[in-house]
C-alpha atoms as a PDB file:
ATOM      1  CA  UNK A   1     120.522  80.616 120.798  1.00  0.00           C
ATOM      2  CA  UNK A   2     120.344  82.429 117.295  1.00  0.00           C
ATOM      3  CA  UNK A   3     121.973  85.136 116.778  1.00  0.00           C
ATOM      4  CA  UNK A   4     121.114  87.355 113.838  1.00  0.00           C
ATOM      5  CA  UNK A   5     124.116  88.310 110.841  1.00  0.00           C
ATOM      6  CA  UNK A   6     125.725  91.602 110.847  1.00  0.00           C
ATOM      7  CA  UNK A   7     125.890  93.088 107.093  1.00  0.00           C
ATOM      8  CA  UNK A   8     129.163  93.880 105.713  1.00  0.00           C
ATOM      9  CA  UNK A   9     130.078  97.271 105.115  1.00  0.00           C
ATOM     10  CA  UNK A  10     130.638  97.027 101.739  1.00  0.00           C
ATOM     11  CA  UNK A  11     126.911  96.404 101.205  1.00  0.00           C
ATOM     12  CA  UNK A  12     126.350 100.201 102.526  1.00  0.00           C
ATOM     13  CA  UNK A  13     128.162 101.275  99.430  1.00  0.00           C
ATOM     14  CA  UNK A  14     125.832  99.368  97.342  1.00  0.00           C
ATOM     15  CA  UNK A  15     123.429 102.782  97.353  1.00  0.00           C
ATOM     16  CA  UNK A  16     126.294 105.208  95.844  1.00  0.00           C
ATOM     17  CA  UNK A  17     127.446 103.074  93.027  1.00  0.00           C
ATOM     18  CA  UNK A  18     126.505 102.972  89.354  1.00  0.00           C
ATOM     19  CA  UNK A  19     124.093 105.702  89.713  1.00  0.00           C
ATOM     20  CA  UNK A  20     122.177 103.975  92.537  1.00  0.00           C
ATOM     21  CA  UNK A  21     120.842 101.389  90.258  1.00  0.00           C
ATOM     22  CA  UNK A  22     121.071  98.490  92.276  1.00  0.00           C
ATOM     23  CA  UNK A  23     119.365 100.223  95.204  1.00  0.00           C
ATOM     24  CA  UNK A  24     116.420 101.731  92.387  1.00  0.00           C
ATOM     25  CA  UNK A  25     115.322  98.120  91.823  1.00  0.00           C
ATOM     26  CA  UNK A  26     114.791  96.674  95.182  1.00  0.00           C
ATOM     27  CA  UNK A  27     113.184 100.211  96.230  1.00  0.00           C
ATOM     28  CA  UNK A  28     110.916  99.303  93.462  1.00  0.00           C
ATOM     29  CA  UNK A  29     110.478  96.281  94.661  1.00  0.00           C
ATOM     30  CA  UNK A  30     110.141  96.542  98.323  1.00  0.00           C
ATOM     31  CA  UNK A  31     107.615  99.598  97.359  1.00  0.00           C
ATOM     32  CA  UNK A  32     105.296  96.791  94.975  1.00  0.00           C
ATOM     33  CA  UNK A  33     105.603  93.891  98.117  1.00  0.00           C
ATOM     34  CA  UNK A  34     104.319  96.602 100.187  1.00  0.00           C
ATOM     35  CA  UNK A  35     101.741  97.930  98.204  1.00  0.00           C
ATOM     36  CA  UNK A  36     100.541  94.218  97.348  1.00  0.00           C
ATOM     37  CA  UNK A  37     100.063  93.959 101.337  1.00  0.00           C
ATOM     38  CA  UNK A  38      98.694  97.032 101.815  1.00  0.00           C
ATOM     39  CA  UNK A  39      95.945  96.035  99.010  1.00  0.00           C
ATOM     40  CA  UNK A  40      95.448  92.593  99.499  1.00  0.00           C
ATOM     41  CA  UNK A  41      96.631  91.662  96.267  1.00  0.00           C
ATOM     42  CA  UNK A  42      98.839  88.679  94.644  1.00  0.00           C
ATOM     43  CA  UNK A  43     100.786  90.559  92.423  1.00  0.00           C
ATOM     44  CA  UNK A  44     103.604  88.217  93.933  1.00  0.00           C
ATOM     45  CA  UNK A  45     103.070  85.785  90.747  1.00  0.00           C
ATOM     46  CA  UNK A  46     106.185  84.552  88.756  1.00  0.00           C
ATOM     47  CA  UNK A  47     105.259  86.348  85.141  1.00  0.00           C
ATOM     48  CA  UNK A  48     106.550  83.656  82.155  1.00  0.00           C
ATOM     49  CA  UNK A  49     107.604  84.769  78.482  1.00  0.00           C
ATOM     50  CA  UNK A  50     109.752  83.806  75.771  1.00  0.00           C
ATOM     51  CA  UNK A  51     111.068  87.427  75.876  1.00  0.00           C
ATOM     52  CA  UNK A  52     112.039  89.798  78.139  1.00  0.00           C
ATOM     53  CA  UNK A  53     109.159  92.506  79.433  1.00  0.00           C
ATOM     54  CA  UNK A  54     109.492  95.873  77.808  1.00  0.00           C
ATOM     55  CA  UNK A  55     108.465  98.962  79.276  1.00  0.00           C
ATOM     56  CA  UNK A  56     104.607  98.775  79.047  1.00  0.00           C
ATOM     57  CA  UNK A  57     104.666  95.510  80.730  1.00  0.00           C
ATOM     58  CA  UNK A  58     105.764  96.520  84.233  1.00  0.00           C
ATOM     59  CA  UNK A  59     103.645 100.072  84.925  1.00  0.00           C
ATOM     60  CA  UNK A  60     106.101 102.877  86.676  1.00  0.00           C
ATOM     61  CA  UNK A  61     106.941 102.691  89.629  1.00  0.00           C
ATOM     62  CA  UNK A  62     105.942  98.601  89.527  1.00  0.00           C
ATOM     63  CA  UNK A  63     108.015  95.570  89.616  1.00  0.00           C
ATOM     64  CA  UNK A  64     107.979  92.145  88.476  1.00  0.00           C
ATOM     65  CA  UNK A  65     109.458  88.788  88.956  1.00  0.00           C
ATOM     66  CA  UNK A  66     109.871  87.542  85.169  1.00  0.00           C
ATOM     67  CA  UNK A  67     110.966  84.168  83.835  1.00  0.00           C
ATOM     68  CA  UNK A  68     112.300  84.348  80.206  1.00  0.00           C
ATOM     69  CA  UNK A  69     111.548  80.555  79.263  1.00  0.00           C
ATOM     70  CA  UNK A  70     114.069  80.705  76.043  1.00  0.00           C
ATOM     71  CA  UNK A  71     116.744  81.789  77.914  1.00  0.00           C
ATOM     72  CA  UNK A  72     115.609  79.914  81.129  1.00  0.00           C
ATOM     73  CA  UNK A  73     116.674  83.246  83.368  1.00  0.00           C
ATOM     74  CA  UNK A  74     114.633  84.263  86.422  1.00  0.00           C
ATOM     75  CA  UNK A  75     114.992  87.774  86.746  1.00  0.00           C
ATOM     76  CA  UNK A  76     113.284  91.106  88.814  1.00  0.00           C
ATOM     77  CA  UNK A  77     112.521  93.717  86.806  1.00  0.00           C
ATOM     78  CA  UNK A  78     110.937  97.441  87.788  1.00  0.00           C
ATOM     79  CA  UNK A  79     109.933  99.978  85.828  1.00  0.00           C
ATOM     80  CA  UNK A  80     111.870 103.227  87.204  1.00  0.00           C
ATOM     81  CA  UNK A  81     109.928 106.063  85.238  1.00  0.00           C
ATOM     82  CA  UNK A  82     109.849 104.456  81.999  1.00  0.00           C
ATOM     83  CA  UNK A  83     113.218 102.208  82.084  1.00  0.00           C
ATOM     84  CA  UNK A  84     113.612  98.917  83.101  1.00  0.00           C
ATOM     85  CA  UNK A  85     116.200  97.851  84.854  1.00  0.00           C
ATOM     86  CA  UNK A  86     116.386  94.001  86.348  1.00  0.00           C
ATOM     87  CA  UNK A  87     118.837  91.916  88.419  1.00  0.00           C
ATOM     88  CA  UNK A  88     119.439  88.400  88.119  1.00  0.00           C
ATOM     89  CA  UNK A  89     117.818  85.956  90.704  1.00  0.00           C
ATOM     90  CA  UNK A  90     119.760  82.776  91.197  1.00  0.00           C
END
Protein backbone atom coordinates (compact mmCIF):
# COMPACT_ATOMS: atom_id res chain seq x y z
CA UNK A 1 0.00 0.00 0.00
CA UNK A 2 1.26 3.65 -0.81
CA UNK A 3 1.45 5.86 1.50
CA UNK A 4 1.74 9.53 0.62
CA UNK A 5 5.14 11.87 2.00
CA UNK A 6 4.74 14.18 4.81
CA UNK A 7 6.52 17.71 3.99
CA UNK A 8 9.16 18.86 6.21
CA UNK A 9 8.64 21.71 8.28
CA UNK A 10 11.20 23.65 7.08
CA UNK A 11 9.37 23.92 3.74
CA UNK A 12 6.53 25.99 5.76
CA UNK A 13 9.16 28.61 6.26
CA UNK A 14 9.76 28.77 2.65
CA UNK A 15 6.69 31.60 2.51
CA UNK A 16 8.43 34.10 5.17
CA UNK A 17 11.86 34.19 3.74
CA UNK A 18 13.57 36.59 1.34
CA UNK A 19 10.57 38.67 1.02
CA UNK A 20 8.33 35.74 0.00
CA UNK A 21 10.01 35.40 -3.27
CA UNK A 22 10.18 31.89 -3.61
CA UNK A 23 6.49 31.48 -2.74
CA UNK A 24 5.65 34.75 -5.48
CA UNK A 25 6.87 32.51 -8.31
CA UNK A 26 5.08 29.30 -7.92
CA UNK A 27 1.83 31.46 -6.93
CA UNK A 28 2.46 32.81 -10.31
CA UNK A 29 2.76 29.80 -11.58
CA UNK A 30 0.16 27.66 -10.07
CA UNK A 31 -2.23 30.86 -10.91
CA UNK A 32 -1.04 30.53 -15.08
CA UNK A 33 -1.51 26.27 -14.86
CA UNK A 34 -4.82 27.12 -13.58
CA UNK A 35 -5.85 29.68 -15.75
CA UNK A 36 -4.48 27.55 -18.84
CA UNK A 37 -7.15 24.83 -17.54
CA UNK A 38 -9.68 26.99 -16.86
CA UNK A 39 -9.30 28.34 -20.66
CA UNK A 40 -8.42 25.47 -22.49
CA UNK A 41 -5.24 26.73 -23.50
CA UNK A 42 -1.49 25.30 -24.02
CA UNK A 43 0.33 27.95 -22.64
CA UNK A 44 2.26 24.90 -20.99
CA UNK A 45 4.95 25.18 -24.00
CA UNK A 46 8.75 25.21 -23.15
CA UNK A 47 9.59 29.00 -24.58
CA UNK A 48 13.46 28.76 -26.26
CA UNK A 49 15.94 31.86 -26.57
CA UNK A 50 19.44 32.66 -26.63
CA UNK A 51 18.64 35.19 -23.83
CA UNK A 52 16.84 35.41 -20.94
CA UNK A 53 12.97 36.93 -21.20
CA UNK A 54 12.72 40.49 -20.04
CA UNK A 55 9.79 41.98 -18.65
CA UNK A 56 7.50 42.40 -21.74
CA UNK A 57 7.92 38.83 -22.53
CA UNK A 58 6.03 37.22 -19.65
CA UNK A 59 2.67 39.68 -19.21
CA UNK A 60 1.96 40.41 -15.21
CA UNK A 61 0.76 38.27 -13.36
CA UNK A 62 1.96 35.35 -16.14
CA UNK A 63 4.59 32.78 -16.02
CA UNK A 64 6.77 30.93 -18.23
CA UNK A 65 8.90 27.93 -18.54
CA UNK A 66 12.06 29.39 -20.53
CA UNK A 67 15.08 27.59 -21.94
CA UNK A 68 18.12 29.93 -22.48
CA UNK A 69 19.87 27.75 -25.31
CA UNK A 70 23.44 29.68 -24.78
CA UNK A 71 23.55 29.01 -21.41
CA UNK A 72 21.65 25.63 -21.74
CA UNK A 73 19.50 26.59 -18.32
CA UNK A 74 15.83 25.60 -17.99
CA UNK A 75 14.33 28.01 -15.87
CA UNK A 76 10.47 29.37 -14.60
CA UNK A 77 10.07 32.72 -14.80
CA UNK A 78 6.80 35.07 -13.74
CA UNK A 79 6.25 38.36 -14.13
CA UNK A 80 5.24 39.72 -10.48
CA UNK A 81 3.95 43.34 -11.43
CA UNK A 82 6.60 44.22 -13.72
CA UNK A 83 9.73 42.11 -12.25
CA UNK A 84 10.80 38.93 -13.10
CA UNK A 85 11.87 36.72 -10.90
CA UNK A 86 12.75 32.82 -11.96
CA UNK A 87 13.99 29.65 -10.22
CA UNK A 88 16.10 27.12 -11.61
CA UNK A 89 14.52 23.77 -12.86
CA UNK A 90 16.87 20.85 -12.74
Amino acid sequence: MMTVPTLPNALSSIQNTAGGAVDRVWYAFLAGVRRALANHEARLAIMTSPVDPVASDIPPGEFRIWKNTTSGTLRLWANDGGALRSTLLT
